[in-house]
Structures are given as C-alpha cells and as structure tokens.
C-alpha atoms as a PDB file:
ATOM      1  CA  UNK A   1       0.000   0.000   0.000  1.00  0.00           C
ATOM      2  CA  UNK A   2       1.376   3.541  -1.132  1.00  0.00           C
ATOM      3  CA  UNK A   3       1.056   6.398   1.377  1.00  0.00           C
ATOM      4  CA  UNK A   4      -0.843   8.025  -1.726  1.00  0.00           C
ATOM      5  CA  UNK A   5      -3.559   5.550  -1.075  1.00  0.00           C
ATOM      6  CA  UNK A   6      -3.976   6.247   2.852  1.00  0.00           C
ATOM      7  CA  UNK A   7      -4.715  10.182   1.871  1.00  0.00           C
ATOM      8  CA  UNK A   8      -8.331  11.321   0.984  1.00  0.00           C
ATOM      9  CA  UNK A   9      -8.256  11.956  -2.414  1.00  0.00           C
ATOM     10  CA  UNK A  10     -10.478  15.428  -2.123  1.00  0.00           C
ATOM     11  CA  UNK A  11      -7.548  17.058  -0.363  1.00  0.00           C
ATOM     12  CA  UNK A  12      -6.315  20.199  -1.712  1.00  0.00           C
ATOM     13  CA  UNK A  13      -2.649  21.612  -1.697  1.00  0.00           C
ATOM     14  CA  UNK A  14      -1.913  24.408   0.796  1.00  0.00           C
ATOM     15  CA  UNK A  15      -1.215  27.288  -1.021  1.00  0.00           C
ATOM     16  CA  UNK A  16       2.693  28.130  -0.758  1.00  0.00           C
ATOM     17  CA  UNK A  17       4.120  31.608   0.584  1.00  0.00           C
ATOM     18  CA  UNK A  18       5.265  33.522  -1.774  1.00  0.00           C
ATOM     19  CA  UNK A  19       6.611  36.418   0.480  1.00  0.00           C
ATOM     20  CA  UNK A  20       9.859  35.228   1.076  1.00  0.00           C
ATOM     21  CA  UNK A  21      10.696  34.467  -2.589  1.00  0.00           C
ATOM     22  CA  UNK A  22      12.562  36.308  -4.634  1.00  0.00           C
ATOM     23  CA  UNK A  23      11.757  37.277  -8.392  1.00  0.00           C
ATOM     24  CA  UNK A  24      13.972  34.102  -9.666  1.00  0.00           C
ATOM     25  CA  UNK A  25      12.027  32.351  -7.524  1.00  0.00           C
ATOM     26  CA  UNK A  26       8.970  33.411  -8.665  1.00  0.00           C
ATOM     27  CA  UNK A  27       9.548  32.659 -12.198  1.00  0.00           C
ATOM     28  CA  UNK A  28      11.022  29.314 -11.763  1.00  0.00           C
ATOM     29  CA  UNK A  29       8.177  28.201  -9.622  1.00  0.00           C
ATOM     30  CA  UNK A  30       5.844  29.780 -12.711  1.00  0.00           C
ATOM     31  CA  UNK A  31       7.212  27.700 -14.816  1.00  0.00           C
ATOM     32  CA  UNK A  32       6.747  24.740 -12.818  1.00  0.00           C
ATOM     33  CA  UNK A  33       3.644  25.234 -12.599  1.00  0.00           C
ATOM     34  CA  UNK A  34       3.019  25.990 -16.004  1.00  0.00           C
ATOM     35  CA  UNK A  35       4.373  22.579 -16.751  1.00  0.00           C
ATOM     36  CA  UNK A  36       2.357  21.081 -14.171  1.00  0.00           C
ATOM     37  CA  UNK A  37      -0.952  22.596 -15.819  1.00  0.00           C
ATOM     38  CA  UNK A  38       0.340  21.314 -19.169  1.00  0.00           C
ATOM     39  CA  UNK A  39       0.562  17.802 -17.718  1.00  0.00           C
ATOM     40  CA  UNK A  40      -2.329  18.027 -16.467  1.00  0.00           C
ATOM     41  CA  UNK A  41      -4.139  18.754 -19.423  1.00  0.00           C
ATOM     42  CA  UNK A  42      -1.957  16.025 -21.474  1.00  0.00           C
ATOM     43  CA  UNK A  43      -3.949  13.760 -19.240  1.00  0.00           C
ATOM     44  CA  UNK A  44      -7.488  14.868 -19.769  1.00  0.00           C
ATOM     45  CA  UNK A  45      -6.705  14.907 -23.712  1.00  0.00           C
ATOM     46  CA  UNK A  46      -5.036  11.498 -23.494  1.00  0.00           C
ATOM     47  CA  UNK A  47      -8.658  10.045 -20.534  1.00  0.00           C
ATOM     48  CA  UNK A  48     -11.191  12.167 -23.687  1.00  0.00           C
ATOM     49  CA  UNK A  49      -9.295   9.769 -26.740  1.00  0.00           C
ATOM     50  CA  UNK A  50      -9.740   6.844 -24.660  1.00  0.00           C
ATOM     51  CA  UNK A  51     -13.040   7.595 -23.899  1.00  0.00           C
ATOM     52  CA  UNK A  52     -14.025   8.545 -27.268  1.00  0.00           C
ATOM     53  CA  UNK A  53     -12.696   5.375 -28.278  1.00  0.00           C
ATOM     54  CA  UNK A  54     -14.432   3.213 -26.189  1.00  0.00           C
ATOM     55  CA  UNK A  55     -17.750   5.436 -26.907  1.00  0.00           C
ATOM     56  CA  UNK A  56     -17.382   4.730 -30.731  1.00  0.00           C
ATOM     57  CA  UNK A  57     -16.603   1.084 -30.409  1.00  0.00           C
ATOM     58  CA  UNK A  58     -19.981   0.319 -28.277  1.00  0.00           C
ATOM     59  CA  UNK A  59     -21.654   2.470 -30.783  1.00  0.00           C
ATOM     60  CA  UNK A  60     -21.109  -0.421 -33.398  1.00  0.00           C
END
C-alpha cells in the first residue's frame, strides 16, 4: 500500500508563501507550474481519446 492511497483523495494543496521568494524564484516556480498545468491537461486529452474510443466502439 502507497502512502498516496492512505490520503483522501479530495484534499487540496496548501497554497505556498510567496513572500519570502525572490523574483527568480517566482519565475522558476511559474514555470513549474506551467508545466504542471500542461501535464495536467496532457492527461485529460489522453482520458477524452480513450473515452471517445471506447464510446465509438460500443456504438457499433
């Protein structure tokens, strides 16, 4: 069992503080989280195909 598993799953991030960042910081952490959001949406595009896929084959 992964510690992942023992977590509710509805539990939101605590937003980080930004105060004592500088403005390197600030970008850096932009652009994680810019990648983060385009992950993120890789992953609904990739769950719609599949979904679309299995929609169209029980459509037969």
């Amino acid at each position: 069992m992964e510690l992942d598993d023992l977590l509710p799953r509805n539990q939101k991030p605590k937003p980080r503080d930004l105060s004592a960042l500088s403005v390197g910081e600030l970008e850096e952490y932009i652009a994680a989280m810019e990648a983060e959001i385009a992950r993120v949406r890789e992953t609904i595009r990739a769950k719609r195909d599949v979904r679309g896929a299995a929609e169209a084959f029980f459509k037969r």
